[in-house]
Protein backbone atom coordinates (compact mmCIF):
# COMPACT_ATOMS: atom_id res chain seq x y z
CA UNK A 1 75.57 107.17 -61.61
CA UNK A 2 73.68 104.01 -61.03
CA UNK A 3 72.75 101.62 -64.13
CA UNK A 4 74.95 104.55 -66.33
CA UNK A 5 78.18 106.17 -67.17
CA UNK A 6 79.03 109.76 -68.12
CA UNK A 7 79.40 110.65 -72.18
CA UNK A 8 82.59 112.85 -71.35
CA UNK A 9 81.88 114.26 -75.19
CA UNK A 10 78.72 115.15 -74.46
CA UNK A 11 78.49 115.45 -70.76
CA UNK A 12 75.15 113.09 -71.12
CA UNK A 13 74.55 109.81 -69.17
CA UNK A 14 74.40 106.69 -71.13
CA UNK A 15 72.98 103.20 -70.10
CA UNK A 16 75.79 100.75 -70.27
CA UNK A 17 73.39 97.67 -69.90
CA UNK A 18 70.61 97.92 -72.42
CA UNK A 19 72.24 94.78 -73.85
CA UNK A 20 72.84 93.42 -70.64
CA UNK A 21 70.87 89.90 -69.39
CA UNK A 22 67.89 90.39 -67.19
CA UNK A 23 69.30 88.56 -64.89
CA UNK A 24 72.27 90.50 -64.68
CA UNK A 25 70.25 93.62 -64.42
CA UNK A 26 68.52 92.14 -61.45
CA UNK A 27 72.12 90.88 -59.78
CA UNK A 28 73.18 94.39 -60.59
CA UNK A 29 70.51 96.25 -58.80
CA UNK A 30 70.16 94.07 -55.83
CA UNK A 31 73.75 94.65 -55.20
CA UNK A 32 73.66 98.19 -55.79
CA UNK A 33 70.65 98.21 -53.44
CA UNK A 34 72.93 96.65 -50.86
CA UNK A 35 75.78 99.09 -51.71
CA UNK A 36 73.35 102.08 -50.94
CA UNK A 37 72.02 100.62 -47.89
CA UNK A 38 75.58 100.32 -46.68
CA UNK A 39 76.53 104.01 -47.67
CA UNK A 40 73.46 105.40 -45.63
CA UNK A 41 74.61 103.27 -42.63
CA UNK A 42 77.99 104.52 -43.18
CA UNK A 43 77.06 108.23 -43.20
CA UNK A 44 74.95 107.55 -40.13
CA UNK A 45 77.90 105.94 -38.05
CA UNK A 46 79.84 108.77 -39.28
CA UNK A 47 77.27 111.62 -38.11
CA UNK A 48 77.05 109.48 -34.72
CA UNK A 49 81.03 109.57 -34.31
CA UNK A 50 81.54 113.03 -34.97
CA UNK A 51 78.51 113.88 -32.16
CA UNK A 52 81.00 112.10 -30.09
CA UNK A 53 84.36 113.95 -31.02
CA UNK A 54 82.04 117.32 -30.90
CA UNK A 55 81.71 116.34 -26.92
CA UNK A 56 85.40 115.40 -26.62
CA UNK A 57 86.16 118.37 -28.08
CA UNK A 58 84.51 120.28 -25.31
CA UNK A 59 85.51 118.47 -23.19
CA UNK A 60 89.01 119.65 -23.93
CA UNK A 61 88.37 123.19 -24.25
CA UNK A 62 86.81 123.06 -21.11
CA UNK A 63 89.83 121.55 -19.05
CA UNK A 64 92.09 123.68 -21.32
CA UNK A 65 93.42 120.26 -23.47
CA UNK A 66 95.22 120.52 -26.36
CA UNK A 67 93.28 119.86 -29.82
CA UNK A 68 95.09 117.20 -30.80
CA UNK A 69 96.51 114.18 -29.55
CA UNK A 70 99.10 112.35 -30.93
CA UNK A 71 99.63 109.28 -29.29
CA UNK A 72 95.72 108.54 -29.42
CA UNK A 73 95.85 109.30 -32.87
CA UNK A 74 99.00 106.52 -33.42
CA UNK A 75 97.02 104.00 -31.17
CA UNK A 76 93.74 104.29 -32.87
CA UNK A 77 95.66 104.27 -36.77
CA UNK A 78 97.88 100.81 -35.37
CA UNK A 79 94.25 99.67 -33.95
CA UNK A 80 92.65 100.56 -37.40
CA UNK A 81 94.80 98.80 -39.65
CA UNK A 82 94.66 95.87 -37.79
CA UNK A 83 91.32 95.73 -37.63
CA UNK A 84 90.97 96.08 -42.03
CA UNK A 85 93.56 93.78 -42.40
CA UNK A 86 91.19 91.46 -40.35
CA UNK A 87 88.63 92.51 -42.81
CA UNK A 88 90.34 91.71 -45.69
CA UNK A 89 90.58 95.53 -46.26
CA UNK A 90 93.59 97.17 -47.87
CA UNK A 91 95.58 98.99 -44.61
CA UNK A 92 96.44 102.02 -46.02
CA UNK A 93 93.38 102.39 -47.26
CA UNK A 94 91.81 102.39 -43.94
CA UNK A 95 94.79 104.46 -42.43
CA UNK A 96 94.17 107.48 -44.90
CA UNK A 97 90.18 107.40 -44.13
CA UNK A 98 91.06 107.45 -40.42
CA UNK A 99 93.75 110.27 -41.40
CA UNK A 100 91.04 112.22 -43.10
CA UNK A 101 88.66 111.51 -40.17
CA UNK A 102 91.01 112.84 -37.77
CA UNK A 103 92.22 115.70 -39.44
CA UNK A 104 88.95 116.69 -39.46
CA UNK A 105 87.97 116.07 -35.81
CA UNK A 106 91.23 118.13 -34.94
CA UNK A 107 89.49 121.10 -36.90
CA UNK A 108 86.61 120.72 -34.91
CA UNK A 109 87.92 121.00 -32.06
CA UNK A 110 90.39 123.99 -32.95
CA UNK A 111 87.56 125.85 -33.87
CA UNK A 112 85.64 124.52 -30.14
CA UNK A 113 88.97 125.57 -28.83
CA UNK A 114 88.60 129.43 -30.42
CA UNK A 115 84.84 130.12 -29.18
């Protein structure tokens, strides 16, 4: 909730900075503005990945491949931390998105695999 937080008592939304400078306010929302802009980017890199894992994963049923593969998967975790800790971003952190990511490109293609 932007600008608010939940009332767990109540299950309302409060504003947490009706006291809060106007200047803060405006800090605030340019940064949340920023944030947002950086989520939609993030869910369109996403959406443009998985088109690509969706064609691997044809790919691979076609030629009979196995779903997953392991030793890509360790290359592109080692390549993945490396490349937050260059960012200043916490490893693991990166490690259990990419885990996530793959687990559910692996699905994907199991269910390719099946039709």
């Amino acid at each position: 909730m932007t600008n608010s937080d939940s009332d767990t008592a109540t299950g309302t939304a409060k504003d947490t900075t009706v006291d809060v400078d106007e200047a803060v306010r405006a800090e605030l929302g340019r940064l949340r503005d920023s944030i947002d802009n950086i989520d939609a980017a993030v869910i369109h890199m996403l959406a443009e990945r998985f088109k690509c894992t969706q064609q691997v994963g044809h790919l691979k049923a076609q030629h009979k491949l196995p779903p997953a593969d392991p030793a890509r998967e360790a290359r592109q975790i080692g390549r993945l931390r490396e490349l937050a800790e260059n960012a200043k971003l916490d490893p693991a952190f990166a490690e259990k998105f990419l885990n996530f990511i793959i687990a559910e490109v692996i699905r994907h293609h199991e269910t390719i695999a099946r039709s």
